[in-house]
PDB file of N, CA and C in Angstrom:
ATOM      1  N   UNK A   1       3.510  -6.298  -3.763  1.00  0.00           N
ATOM      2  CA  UNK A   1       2.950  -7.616  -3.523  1.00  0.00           C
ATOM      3  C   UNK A   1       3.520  -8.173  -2.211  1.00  0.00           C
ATOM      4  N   UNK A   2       2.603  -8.512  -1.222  1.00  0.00           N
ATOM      5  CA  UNK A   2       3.337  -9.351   0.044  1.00  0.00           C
ATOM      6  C   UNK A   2       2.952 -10.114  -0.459  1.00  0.00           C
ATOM      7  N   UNK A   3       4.426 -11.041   0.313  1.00  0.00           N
ATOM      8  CA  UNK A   3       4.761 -12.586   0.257  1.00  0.00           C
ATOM      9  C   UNK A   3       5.953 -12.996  -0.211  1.00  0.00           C
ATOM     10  N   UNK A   4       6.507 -12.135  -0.804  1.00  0.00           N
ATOM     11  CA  UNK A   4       7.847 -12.456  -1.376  1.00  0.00           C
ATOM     12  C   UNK A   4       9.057 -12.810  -0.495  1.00  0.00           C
ATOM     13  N   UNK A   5      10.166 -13.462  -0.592  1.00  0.00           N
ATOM     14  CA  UNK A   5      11.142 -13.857   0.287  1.00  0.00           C
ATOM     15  C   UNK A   5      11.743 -12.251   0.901  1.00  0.00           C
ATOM     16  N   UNK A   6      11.604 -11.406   0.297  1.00  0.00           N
ATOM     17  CA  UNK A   6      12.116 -10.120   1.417  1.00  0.00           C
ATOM     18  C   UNK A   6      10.971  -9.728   2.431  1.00  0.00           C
ATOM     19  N   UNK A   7       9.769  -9.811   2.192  1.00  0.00           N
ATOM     20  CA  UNK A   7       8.962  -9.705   3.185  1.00  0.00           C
ATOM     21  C   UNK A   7       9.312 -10.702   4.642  1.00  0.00           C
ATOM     22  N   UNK A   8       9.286 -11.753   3.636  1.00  0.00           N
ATOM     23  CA  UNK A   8       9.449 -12.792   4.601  1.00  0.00           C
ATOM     24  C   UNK A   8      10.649 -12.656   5.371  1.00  0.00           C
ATOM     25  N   UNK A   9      11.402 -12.475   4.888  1.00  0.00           N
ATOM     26  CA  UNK A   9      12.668 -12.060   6.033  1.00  0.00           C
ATOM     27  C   UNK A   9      12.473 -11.102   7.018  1.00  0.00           C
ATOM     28  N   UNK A  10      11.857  -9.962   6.502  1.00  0.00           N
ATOM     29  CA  UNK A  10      11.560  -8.686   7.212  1.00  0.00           C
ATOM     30  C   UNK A  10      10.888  -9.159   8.114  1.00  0.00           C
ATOM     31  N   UNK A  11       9.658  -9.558   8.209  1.00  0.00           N
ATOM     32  CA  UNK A  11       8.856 -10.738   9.177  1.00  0.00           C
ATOM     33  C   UNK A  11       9.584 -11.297   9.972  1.00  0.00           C
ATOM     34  N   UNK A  12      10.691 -12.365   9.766  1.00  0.00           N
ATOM     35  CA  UNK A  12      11.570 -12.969  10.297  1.00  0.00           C
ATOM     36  C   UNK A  12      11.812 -12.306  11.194  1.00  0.00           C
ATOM     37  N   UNK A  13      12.797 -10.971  11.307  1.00  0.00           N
ATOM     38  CA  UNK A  13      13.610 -10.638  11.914  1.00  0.00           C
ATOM     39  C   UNK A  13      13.140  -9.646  13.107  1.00  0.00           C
ATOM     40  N   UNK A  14      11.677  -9.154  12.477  1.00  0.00           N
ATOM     41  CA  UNK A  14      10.796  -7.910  13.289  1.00  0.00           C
ATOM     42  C   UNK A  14      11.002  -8.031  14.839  1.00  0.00           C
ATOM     43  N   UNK A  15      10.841  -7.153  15.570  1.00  0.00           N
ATOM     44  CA  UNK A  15      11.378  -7.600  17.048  1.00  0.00           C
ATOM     45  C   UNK A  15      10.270  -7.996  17.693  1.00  0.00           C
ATOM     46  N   UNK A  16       8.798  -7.023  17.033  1.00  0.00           N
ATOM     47  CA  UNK A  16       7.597  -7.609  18.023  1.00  0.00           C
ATOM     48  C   UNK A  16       7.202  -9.370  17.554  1.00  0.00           C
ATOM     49  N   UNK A  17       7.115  -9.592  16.073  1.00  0.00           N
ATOM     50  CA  UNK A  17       6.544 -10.650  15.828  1.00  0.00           C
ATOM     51  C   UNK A  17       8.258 -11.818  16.547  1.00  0.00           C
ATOM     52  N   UNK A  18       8.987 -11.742  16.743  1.00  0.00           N
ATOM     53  CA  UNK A  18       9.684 -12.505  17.503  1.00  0.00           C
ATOM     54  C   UNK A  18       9.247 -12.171  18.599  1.00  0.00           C
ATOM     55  N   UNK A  19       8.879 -11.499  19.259  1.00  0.00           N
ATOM     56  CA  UNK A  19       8.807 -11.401  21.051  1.00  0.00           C
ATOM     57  C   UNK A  19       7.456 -12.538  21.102  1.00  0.00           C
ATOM     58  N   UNK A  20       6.339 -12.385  19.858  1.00  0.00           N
ATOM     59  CA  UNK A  20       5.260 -13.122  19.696  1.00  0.00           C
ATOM     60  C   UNK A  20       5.326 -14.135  19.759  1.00  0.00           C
ATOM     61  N   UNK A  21       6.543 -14.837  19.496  1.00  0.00           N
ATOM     62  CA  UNK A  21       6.714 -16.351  18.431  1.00  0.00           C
ATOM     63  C   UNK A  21       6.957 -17.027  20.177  1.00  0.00           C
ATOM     64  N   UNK A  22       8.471 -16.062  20.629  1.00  0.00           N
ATOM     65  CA  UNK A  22       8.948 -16.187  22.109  1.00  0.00           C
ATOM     66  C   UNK A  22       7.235 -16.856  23.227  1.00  0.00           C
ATOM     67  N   UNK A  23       7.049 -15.823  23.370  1.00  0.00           N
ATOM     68  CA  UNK A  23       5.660 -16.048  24.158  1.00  0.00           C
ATOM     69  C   UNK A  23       5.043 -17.151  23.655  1.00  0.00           C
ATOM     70  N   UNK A  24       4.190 -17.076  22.136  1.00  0.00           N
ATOM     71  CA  UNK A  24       3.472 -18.277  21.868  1.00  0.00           C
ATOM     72  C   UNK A  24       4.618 -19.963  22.330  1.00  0.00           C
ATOM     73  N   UNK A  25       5.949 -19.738  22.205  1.00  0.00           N
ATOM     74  CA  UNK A  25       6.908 -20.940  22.513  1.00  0.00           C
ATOM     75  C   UNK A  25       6.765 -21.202  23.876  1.00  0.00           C
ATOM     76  N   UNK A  26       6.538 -20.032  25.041  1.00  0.00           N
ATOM     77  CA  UNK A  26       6.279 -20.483  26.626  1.00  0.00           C
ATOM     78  C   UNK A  26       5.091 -21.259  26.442  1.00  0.00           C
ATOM     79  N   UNK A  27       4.246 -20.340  26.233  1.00  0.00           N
ATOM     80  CA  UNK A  27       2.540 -21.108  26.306  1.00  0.00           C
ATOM     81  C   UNK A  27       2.528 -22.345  25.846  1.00  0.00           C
ATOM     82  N   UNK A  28       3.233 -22.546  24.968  1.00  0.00           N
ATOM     83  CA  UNK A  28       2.709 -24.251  24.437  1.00  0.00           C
ATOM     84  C   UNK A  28       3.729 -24.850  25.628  1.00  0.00           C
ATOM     85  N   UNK A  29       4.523 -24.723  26.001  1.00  0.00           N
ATOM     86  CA  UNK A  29       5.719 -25.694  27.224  1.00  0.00           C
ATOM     87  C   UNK A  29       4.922 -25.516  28.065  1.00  0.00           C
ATOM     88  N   UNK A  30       4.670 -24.476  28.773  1.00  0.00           N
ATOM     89  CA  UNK A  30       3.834 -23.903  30.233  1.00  0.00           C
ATOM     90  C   UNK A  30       2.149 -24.957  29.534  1.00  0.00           C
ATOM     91  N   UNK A  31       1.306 -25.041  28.728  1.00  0.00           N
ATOM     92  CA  UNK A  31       0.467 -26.083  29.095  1.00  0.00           C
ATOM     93  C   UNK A  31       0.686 -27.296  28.737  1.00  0.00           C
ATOM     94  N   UNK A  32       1.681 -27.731  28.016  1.00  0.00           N
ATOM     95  CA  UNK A  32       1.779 -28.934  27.802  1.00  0.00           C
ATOM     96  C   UNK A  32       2.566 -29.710  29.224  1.00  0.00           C
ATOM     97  N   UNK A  33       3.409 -28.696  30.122  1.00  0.00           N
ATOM     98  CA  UNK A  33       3.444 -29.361  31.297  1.00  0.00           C
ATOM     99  C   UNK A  33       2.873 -29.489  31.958  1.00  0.00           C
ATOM    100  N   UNK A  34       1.453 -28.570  32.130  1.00  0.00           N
ATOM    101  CA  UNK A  34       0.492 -28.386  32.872  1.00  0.00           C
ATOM    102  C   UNK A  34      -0.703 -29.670  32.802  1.00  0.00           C
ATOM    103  N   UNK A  35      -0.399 -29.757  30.945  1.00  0.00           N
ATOM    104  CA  UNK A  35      -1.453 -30.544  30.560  1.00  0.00           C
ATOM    105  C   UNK A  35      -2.228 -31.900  31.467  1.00  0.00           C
ATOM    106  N   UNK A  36      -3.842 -32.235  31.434  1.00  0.00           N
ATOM    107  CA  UNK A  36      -3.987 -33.522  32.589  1.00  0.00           C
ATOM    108  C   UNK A  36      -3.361 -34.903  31.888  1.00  0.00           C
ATOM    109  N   UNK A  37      -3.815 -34.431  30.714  1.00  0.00           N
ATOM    110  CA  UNK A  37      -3.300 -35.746  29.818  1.00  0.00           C
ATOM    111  C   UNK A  37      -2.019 -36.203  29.554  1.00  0.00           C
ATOM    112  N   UNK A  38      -1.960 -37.274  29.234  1.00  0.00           N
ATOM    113  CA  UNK A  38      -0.843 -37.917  29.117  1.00  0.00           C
ATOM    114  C   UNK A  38       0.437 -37.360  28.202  1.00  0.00           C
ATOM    115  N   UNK A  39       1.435 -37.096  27.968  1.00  0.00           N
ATOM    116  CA  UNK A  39       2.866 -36.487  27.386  1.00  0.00           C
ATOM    117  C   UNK A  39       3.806 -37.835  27.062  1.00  0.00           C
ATOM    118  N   UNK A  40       4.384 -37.434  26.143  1.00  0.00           N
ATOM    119  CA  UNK A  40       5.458 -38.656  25.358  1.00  0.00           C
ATOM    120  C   UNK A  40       6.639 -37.876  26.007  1.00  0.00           C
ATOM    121  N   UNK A  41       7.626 -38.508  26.360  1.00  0.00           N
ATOM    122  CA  UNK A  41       8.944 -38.075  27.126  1.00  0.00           C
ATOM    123  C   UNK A  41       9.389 -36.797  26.361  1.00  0.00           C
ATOM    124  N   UNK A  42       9.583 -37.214  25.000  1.00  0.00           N
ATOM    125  CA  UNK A  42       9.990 -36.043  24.010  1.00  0.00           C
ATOM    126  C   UNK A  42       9.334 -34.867  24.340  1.00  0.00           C
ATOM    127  N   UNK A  43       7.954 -34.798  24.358  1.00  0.00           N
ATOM    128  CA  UNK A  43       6.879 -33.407  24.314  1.00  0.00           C
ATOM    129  C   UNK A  43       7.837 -32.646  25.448  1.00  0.00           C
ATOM    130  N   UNK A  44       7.485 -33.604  27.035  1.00  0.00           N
ATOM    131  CA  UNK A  44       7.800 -33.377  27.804  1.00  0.00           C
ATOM    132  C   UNK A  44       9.330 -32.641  28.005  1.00  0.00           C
ATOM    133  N   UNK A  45      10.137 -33.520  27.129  1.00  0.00           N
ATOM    134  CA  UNK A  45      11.870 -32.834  26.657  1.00  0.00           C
ATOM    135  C   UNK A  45      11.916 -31.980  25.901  1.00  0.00           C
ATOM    136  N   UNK A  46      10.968 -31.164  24.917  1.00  0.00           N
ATOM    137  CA  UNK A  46      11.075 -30.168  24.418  1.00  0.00           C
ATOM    138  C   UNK A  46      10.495 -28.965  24.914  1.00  0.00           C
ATOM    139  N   UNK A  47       9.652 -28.994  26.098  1.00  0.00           N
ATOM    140  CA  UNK A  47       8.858 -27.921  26.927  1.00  0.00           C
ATOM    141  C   UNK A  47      10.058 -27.750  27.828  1.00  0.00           C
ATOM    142  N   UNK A  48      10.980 -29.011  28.208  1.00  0.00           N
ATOM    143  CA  UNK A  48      11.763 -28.115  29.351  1.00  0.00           C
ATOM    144  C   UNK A  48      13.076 -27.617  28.620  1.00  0.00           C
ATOM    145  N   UNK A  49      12.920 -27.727  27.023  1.00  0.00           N
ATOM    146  CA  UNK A  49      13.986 -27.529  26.248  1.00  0.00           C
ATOM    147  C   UNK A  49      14.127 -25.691  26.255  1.00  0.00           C
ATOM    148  N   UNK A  50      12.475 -25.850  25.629  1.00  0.00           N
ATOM    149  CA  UNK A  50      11.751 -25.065  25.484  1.00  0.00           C
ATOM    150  C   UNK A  50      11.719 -23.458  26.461  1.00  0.00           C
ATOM    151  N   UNK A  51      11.495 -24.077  27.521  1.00  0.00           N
ATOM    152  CA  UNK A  51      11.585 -23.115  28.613  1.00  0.00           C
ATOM    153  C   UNK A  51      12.905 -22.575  28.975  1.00  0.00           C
ATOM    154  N   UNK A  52      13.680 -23.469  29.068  1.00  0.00           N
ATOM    155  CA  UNK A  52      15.404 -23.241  29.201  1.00  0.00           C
ATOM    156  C   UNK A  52      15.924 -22.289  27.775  1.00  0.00           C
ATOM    157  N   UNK A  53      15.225 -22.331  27.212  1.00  0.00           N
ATOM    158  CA  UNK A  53      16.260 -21.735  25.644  1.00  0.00           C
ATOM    159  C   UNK A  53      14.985 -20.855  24.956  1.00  0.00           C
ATOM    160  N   UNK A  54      13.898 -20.186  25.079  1.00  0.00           N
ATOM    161  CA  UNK A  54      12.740 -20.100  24.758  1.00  0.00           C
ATOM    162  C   UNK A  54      13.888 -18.475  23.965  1.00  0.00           C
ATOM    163  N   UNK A  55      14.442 -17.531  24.293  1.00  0.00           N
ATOM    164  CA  UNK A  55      14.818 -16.871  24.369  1.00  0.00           C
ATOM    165  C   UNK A  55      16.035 -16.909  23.053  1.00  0.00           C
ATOM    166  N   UNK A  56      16.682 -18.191  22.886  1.00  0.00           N
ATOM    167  CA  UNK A  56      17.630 -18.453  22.057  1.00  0.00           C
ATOM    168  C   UNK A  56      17.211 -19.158  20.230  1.00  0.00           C
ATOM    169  N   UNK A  57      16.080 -19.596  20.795  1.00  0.00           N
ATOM    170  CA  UNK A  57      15.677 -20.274  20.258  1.00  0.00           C
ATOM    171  C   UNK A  57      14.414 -19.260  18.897  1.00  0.00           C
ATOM    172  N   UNK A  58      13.604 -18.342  19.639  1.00  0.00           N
ATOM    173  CA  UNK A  58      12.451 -17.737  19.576  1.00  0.00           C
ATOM    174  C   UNK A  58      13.020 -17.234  18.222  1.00  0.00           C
ATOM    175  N   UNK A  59      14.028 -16.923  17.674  1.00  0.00           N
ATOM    176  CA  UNK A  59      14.549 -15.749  16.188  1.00  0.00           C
ATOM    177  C   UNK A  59      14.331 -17.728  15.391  1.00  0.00           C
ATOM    178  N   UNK A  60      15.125 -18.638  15.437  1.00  0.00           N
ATOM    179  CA  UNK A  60      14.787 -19.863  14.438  1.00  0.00           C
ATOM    180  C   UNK A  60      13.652 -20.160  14.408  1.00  0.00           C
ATOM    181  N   UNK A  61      12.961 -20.401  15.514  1.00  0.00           N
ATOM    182  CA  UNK A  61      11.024 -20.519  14.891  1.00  0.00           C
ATOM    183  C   UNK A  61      10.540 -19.528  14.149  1.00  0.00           C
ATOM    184  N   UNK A  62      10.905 -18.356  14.320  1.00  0.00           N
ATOM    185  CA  UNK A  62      10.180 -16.933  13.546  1.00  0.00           C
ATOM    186  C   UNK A  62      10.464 -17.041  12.124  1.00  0.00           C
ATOM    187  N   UNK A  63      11.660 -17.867  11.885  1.00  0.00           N
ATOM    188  CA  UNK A  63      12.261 -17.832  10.302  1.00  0.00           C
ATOM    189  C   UNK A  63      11.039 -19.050   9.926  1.00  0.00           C
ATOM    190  N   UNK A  64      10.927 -19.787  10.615  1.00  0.00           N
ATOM    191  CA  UNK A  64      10.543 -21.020   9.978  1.00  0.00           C
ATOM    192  C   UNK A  64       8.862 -20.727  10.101  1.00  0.00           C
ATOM    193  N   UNK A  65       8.072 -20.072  10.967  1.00  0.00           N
ATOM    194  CA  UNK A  65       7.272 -19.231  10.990  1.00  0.00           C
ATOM    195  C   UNK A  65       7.046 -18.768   9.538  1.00  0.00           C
ATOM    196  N   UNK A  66       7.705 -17.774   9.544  1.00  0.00           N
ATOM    197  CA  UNK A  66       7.874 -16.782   8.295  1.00  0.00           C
ATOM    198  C   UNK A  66       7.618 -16.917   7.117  1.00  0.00           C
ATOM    199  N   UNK A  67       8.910 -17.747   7.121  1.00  0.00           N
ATOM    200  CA  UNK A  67       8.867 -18.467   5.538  1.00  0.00           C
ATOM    201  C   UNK A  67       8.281 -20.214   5.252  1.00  0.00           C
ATOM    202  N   UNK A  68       7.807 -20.573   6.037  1.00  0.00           N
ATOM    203  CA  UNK A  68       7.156 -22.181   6.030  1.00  0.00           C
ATOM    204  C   UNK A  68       6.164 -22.408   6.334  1.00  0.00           C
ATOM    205  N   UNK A  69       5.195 -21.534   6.780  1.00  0.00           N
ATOM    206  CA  UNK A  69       3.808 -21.329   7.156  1.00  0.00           C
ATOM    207  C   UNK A  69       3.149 -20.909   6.048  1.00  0.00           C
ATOM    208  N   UNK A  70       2.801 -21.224   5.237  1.00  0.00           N
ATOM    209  CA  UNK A  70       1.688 -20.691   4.007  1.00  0.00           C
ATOM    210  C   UNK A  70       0.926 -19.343   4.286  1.00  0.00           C
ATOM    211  N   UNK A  71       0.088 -19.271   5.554  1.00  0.00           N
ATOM    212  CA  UNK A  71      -0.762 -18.619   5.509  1.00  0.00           C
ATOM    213  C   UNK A  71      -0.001 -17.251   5.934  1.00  0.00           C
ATOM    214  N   UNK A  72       1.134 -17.003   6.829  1.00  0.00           N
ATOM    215  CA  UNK A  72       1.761 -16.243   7.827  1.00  0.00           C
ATOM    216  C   UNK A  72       2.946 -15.488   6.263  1.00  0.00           C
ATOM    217  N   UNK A  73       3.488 -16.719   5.445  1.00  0.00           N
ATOM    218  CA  UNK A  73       4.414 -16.080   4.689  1.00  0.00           C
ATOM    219  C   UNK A  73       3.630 -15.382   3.575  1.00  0.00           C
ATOM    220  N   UNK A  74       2.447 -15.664   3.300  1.00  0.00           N
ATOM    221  CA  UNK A  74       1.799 -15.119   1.800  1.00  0.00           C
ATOM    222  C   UNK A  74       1.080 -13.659   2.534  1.00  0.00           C
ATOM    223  N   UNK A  75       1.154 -13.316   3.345  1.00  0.00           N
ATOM    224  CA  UNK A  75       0.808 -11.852   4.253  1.00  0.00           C
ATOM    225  C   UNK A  75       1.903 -11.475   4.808  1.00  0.00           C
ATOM    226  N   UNK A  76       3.303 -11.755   4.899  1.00  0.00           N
ATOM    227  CA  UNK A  76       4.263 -10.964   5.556  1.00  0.00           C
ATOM    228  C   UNK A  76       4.513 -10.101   4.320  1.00  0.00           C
ATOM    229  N   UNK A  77       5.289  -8.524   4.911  1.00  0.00           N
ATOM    230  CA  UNK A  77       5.676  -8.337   6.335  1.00  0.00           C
ATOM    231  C   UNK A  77       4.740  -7.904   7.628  1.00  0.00           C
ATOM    232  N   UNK A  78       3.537  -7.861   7.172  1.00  0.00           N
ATOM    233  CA  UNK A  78       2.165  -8.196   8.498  1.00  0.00           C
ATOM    234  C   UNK A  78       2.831  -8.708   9.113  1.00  0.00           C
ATOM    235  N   UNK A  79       2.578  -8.607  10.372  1.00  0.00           N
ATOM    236  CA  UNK A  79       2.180  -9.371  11.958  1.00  0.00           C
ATOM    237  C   UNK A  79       0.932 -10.088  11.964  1.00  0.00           C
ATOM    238  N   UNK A  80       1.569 -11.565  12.053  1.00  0.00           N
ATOM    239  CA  UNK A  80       0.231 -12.455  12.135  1.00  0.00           C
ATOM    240  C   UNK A  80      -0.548 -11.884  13.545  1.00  0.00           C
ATOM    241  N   UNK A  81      -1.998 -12.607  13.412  1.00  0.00           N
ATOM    242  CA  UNK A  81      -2.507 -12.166  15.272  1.00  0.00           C
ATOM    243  C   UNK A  81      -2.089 -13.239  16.176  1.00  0.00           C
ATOM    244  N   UNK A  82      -2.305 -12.614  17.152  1.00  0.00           N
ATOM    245  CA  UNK A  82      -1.846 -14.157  18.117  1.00  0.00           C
ATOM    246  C   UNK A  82      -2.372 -15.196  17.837  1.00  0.00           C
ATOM    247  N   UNK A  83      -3.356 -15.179  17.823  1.00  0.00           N
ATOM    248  CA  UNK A  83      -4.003 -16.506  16.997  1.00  0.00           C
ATOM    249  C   UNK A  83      -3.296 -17.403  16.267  1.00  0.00           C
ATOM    250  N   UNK A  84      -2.936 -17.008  15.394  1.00  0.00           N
ATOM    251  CA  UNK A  84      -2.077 -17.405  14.390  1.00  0.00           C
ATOM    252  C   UNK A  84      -1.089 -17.352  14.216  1.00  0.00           C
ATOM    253  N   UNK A  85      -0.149 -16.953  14.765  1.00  0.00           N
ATOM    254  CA  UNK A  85       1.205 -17.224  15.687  1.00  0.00           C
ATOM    255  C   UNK A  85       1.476 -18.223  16.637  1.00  0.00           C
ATOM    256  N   UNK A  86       0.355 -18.452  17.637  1.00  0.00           N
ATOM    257  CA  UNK A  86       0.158 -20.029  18.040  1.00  0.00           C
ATOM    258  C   UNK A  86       0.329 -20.976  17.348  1.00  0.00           C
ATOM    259  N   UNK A  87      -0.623 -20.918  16.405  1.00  0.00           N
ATOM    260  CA  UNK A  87      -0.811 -21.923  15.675  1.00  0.00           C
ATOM    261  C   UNK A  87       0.201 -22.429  14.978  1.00  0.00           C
ATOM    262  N   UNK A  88       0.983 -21.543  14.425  1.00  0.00           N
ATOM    263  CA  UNK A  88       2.043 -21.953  13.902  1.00  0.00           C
ATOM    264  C   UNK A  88       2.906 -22.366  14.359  1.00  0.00           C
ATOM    265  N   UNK A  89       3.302 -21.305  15.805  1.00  0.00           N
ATOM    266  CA  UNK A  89       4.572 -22.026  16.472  1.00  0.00           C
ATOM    267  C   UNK A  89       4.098 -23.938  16.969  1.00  0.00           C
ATOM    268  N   UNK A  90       2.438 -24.214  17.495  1.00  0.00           N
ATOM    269  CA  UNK A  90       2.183 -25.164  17.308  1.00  0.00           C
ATOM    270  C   UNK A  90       2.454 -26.175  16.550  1.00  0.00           C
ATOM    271  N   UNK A  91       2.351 -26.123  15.569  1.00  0.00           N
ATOM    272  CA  UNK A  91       2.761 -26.953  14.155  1.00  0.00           C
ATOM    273  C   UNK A  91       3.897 -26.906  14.056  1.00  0.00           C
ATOM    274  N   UNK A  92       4.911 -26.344  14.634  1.00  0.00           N
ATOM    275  CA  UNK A  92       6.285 -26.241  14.242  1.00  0.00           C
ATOM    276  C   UNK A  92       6.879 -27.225  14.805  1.00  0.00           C
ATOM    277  N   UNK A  93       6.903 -26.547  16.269  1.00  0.00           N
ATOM    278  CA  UNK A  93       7.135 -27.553  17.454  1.00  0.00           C
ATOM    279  C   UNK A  93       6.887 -28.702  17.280  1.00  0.00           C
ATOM    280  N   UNK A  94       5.786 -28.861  16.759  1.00  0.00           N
ATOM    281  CA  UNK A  94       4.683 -30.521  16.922  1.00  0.00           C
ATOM    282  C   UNK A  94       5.861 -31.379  15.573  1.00  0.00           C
ATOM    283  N   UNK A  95       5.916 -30.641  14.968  1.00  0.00           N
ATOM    284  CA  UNK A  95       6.497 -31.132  13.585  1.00  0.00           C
ATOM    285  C   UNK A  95       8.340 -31.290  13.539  1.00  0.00           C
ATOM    286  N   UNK A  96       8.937 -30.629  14.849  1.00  0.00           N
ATOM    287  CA  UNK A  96      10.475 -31.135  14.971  1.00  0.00           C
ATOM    288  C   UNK A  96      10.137 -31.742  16.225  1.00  0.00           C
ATOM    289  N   UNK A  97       9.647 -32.479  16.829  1.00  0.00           N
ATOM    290  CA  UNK A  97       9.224 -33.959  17.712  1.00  0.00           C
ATOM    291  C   UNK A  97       9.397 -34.746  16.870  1.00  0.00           C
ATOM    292  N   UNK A  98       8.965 -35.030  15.411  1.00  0.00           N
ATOM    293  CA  UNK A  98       9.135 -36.179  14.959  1.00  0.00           C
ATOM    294  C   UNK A  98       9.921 -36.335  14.498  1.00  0.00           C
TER     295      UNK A  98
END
């Protein structure tokens, strides 16, 4: 059965779906600085957080990825698609701003 907390770890720790999480973490900093629209100081302080530590940081989103994402933890130890690795690291990010 996937989904269980050892999957989910296994997921966690995988080197490609972290290199994934890494990347999807540039892309959201790289357009949200880019972005035309307007940015709250914070957004703005976590893209250059973001970019500075993307590397240190990329293994704690993958856990929280992993195991706190519904859709990503009830299919690990799969590799979400990029798609959906965005999305999540999206929601993550978006969700320790507040």
């Amino acid at each position: 059965m996937a989904g269980t907390l050892a999957d989910q770890a296994t997921l966690a720790q995988d080197s490609a779906f972290v290199g994934k999480v890494k990347a999807a973490m540039i892309f959201r900093a790289v357009t949200q600085y880019n972005s035309a629209s307007a940015q709250t100081f914070r957004t703005l302080e976590q893209s250059r957080d973001t970019l500075a530590g993307a590397a240190n940081k990329a293994q704690e989103i993958a856990w929280l990825c992993a195991v706190g994402v519904p859709s990503i933890a009830s299919a690990a130890p799969a590799i979400p698609s990029d798609a959906a690795t965005q999305s999540a690291v999206d929601a993550i990010l978006a969700a320790l701003i507040k």
